[in-house]
N, C-alpha and C. Protein backbone atom coordinates (compact mmCIF):
# COMPACT_ATOMS: atom_id res chain seq x y z
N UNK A 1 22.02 39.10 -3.58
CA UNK A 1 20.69 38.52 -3.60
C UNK A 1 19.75 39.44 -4.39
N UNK A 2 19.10 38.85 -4.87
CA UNK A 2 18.13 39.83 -6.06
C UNK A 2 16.85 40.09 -5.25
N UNK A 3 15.71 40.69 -5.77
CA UNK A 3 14.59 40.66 -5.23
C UNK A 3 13.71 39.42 -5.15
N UNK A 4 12.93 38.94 -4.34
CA UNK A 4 12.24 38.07 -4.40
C UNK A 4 12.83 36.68 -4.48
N UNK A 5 14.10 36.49 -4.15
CA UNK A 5 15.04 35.13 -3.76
C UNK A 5 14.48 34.50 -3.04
N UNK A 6 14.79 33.62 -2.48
CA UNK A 6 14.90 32.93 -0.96
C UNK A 6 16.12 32.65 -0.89
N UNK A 7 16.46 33.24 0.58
CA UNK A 7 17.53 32.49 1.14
C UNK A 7 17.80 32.08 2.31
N UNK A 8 18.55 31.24 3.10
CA UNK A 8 18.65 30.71 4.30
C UNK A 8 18.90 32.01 5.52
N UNK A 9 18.09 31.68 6.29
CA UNK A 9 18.77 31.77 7.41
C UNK A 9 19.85 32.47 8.18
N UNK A 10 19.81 32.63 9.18
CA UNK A 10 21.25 33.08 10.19
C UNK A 10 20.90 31.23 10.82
N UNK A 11 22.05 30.10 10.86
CA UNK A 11 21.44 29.34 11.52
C UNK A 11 21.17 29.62 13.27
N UNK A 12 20.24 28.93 13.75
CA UNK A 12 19.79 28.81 15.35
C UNK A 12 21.06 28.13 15.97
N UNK A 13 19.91 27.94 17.54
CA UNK A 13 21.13 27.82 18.36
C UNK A 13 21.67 26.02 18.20
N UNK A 14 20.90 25.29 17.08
CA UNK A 14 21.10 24.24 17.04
C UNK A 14 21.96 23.73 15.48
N UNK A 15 21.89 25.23 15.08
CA UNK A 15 22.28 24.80 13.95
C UNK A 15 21.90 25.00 12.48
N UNK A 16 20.51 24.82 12.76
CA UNK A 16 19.46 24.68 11.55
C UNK A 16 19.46 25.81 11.20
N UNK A 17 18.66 26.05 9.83
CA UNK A 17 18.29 27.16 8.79
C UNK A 17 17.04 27.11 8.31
N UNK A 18 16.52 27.69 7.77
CA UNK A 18 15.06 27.69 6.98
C UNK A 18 15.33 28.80 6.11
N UNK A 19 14.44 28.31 4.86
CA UNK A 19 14.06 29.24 3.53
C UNK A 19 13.19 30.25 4.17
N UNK A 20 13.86 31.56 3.82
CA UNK A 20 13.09 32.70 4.07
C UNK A 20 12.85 33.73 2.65
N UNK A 21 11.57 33.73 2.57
CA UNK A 21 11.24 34.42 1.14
C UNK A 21 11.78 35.73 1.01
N UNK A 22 12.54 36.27 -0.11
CA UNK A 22 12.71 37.74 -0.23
C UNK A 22 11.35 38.75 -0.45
N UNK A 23 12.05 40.04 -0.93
CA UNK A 23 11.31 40.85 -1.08
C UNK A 23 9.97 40.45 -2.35
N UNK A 24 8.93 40.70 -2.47
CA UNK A 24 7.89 40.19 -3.24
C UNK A 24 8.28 41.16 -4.45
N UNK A 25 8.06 40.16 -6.27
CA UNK A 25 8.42 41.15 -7.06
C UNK A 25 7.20 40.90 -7.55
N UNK A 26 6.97 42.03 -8.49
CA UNK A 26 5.42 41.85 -9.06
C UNK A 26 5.95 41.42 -10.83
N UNK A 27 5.13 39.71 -11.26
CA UNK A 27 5.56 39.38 -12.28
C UNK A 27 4.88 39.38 -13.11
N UNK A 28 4.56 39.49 -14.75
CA UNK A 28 3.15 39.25 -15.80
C UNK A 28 2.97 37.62 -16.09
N UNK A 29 2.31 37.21 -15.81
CA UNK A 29 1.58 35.90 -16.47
C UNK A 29 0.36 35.86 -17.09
N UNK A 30 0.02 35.14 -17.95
CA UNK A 30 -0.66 34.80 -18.82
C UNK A 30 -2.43 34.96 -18.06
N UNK A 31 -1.85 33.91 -17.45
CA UNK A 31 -3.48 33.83 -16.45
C UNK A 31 -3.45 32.71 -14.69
N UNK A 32 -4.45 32.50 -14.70
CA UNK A 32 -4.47 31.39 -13.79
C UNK A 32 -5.64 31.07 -13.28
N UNK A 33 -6.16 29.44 -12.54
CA UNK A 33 -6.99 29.47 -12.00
C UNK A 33 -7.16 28.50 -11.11
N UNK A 34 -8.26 28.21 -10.17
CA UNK A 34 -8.21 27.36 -9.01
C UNK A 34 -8.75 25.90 -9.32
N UNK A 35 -7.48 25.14 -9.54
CA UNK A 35 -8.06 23.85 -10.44
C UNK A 35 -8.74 22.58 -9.83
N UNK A 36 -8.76 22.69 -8.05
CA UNK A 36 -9.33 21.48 -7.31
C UNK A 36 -9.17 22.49 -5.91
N UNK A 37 -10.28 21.51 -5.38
CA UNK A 37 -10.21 22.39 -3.76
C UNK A 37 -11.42 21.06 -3.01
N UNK A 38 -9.89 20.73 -1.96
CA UNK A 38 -10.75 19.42 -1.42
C UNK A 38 -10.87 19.79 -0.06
N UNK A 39 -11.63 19.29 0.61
CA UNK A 39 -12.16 19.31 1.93
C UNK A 39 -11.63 18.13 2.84
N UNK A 40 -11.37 18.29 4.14
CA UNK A 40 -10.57 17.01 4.49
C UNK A 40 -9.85 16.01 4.39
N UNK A 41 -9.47 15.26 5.59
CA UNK A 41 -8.59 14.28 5.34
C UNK A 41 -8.42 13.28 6.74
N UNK A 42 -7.72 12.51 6.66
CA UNK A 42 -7.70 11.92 7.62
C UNK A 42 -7.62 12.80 9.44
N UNK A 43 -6.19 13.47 8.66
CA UNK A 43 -5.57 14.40 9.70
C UNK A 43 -6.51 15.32 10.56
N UNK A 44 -7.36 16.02 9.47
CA UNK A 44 -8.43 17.09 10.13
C UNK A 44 -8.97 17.37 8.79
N UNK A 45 -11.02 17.41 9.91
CA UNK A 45 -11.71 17.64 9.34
C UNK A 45 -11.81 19.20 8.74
N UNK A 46 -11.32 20.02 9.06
CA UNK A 46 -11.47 21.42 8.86
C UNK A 46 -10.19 21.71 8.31
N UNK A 47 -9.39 21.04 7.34
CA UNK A 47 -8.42 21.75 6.59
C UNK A 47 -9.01 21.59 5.05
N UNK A 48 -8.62 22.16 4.44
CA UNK A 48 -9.02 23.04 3.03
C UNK A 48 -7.76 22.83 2.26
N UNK A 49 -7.42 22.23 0.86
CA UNK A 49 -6.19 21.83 0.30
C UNK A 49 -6.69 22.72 -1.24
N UNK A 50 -6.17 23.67 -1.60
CA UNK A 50 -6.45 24.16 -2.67
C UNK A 50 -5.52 24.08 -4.41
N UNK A 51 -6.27 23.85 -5.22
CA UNK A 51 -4.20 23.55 -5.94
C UNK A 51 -4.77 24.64 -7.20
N UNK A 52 -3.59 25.29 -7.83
CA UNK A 52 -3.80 26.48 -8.41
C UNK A 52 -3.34 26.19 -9.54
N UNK A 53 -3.61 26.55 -11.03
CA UNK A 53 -2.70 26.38 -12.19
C UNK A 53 -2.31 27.73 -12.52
N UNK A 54 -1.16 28.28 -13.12
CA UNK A 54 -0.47 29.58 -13.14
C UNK A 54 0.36 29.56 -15.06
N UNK A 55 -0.21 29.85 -15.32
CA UNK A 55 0.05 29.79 -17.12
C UNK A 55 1.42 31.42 -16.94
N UNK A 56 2.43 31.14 -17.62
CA UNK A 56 3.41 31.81 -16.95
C UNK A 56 5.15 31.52 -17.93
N UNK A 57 5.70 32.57 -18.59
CA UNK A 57 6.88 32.33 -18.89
C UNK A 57 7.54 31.21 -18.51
N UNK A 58 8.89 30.64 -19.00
CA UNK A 58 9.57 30.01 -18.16
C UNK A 58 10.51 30.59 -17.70
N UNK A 59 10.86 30.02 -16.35
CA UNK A 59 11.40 30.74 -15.33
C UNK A 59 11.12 31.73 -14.86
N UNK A 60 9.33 32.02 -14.56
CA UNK A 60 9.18 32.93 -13.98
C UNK A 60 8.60 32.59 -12.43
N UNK A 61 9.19 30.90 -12.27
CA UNK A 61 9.11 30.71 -10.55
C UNK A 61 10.27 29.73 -10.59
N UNK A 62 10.46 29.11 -9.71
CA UNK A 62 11.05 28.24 -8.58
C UNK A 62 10.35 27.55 -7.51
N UNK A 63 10.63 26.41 -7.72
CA UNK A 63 9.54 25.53 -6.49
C UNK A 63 10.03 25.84 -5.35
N UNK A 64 9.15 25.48 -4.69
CA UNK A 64 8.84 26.51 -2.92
C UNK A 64 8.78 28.10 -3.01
N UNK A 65 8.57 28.89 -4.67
CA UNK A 65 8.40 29.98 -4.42
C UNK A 65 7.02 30.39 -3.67
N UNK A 66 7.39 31.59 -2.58
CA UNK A 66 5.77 31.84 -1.96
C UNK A 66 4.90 32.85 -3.24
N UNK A 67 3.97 32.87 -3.49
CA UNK A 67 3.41 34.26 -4.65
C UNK A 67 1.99 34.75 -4.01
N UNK A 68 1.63 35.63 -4.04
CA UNK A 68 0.48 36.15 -4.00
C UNK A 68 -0.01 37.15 -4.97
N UNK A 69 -1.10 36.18 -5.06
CA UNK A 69 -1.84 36.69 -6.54
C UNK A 69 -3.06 37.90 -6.06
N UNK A 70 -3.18 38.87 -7.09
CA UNK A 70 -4.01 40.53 -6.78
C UNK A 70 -5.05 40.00 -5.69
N UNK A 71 -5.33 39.22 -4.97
CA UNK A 71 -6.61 38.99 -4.09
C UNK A 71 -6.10 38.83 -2.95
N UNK A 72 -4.66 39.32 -2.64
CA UNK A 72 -3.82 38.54 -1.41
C UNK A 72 -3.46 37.56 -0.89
N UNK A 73 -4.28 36.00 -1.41
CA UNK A 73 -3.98 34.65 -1.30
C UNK A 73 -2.42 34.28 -1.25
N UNK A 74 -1.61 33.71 -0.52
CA UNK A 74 -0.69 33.44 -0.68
C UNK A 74 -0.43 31.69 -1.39
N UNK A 75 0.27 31.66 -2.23
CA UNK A 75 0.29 29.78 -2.47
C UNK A 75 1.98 29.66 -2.52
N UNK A 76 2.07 28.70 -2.61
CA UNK A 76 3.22 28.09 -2.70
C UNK A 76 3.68 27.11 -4.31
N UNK A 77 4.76 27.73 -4.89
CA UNK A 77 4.95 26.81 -6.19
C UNK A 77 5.52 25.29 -5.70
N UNK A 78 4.59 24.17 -6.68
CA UNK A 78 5.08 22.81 -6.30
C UNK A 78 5.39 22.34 -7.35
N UNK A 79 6.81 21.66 -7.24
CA UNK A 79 7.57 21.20 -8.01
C UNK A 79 8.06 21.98 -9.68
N UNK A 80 8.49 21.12 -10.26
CA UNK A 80 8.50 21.96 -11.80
C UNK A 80 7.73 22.30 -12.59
N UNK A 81 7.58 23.39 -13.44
CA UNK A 81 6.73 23.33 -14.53
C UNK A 81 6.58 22.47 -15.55
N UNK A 82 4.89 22.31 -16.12
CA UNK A 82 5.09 21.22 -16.87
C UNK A 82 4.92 22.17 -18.33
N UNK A 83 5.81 21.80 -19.24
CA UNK A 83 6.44 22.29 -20.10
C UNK A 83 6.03 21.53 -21.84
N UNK A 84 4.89 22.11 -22.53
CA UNK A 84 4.49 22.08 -23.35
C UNK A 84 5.32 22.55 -25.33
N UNK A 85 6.36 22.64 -24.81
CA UNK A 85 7.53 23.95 -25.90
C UNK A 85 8.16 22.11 -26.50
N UNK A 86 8.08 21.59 -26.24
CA UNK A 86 8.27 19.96 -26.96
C UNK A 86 7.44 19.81 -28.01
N UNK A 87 6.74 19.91 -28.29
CA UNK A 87 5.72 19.19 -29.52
C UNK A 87 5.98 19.60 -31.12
N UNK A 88 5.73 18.21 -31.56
CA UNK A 88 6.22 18.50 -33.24
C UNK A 88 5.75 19.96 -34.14
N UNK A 89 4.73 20.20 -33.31
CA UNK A 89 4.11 21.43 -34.78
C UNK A 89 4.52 22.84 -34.15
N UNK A 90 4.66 23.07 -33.20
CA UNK A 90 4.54 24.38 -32.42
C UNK A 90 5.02 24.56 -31.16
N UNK A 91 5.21 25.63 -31.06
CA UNK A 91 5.58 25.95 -29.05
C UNK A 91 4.93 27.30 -28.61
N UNK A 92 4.41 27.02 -27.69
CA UNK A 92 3.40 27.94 -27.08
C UNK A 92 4.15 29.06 -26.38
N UNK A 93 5.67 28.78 -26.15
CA UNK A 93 6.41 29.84 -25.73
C UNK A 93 6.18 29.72 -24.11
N UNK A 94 4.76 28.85 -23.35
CA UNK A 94 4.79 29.52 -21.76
C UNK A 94 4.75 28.11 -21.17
N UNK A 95 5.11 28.10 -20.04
CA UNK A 95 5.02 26.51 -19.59
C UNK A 95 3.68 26.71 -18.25
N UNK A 96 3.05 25.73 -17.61
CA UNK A 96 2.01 25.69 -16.39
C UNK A 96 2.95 25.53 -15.35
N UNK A 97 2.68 25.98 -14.00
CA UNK A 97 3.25 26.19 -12.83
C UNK A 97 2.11 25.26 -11.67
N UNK A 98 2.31 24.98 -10.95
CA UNK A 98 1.40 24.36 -9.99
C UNK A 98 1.72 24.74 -8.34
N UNK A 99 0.27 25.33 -8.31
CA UNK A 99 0.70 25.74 -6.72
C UNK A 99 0.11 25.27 -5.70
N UNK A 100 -0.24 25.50 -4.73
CA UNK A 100 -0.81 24.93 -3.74
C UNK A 100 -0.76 25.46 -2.30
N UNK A 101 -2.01 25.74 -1.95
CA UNK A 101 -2.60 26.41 -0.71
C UNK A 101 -3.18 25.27 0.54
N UNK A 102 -2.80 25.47 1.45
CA UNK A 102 -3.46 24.89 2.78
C UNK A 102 -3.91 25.35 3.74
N UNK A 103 -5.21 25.27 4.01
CA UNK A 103 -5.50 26.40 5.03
C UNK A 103 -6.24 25.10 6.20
N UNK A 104 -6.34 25.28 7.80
CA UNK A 104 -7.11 25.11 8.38
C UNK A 104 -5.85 23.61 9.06
């Protein structure tokens, strides 16, 4: 296992497993910033849904990676990067990452 993996589990007494984050590695990206932050929902009035954009090599996450960025925030990567290195004239070399925080 490398640094900063996830991997399963010892399973419980039922069986099950869960993703447990490895050791945290410290990675360089481009930049990032906090691209929507909504207030409620049906569920509850006092939760906070934050979603993050992360300008970033490729393959420098994995969805459901946990990251925390220099302010201690923890987010979570969702789904794949969307990947700009397609287009007729040029390639930017970095793809966007999308993360996402829930608090409350």
């Amino acid at each position: 296992m490398k640094p900063g993996e996830r991997y399963l589990s010892e399973p419980d007494r039922w069986g099950d497993q869960k993703w447990i984050q490895g050791d945290p590695v410290p990675v360089n990206v481009l930049g990032w910033e906090v691209t929507r932050s909504t207030e409620g929902d049906p569920d509850s009035i006092l939760r906070t849904i934050d979603e993050l954009q992360i300008i970033a090599p490729p393959d420098t996450f994995q969805p459901q990676d946990e990251i925390t960025l220099p302010d201690g925030e923890t987010w979570t990567i969702e789904g794949n990067p969307l990947d700009s290195n397609n287009g007729p004239w040029w390639e930017p070399g970095l793809v966007i990452y999308r993360g996402r925080k829930v608090t409350g």
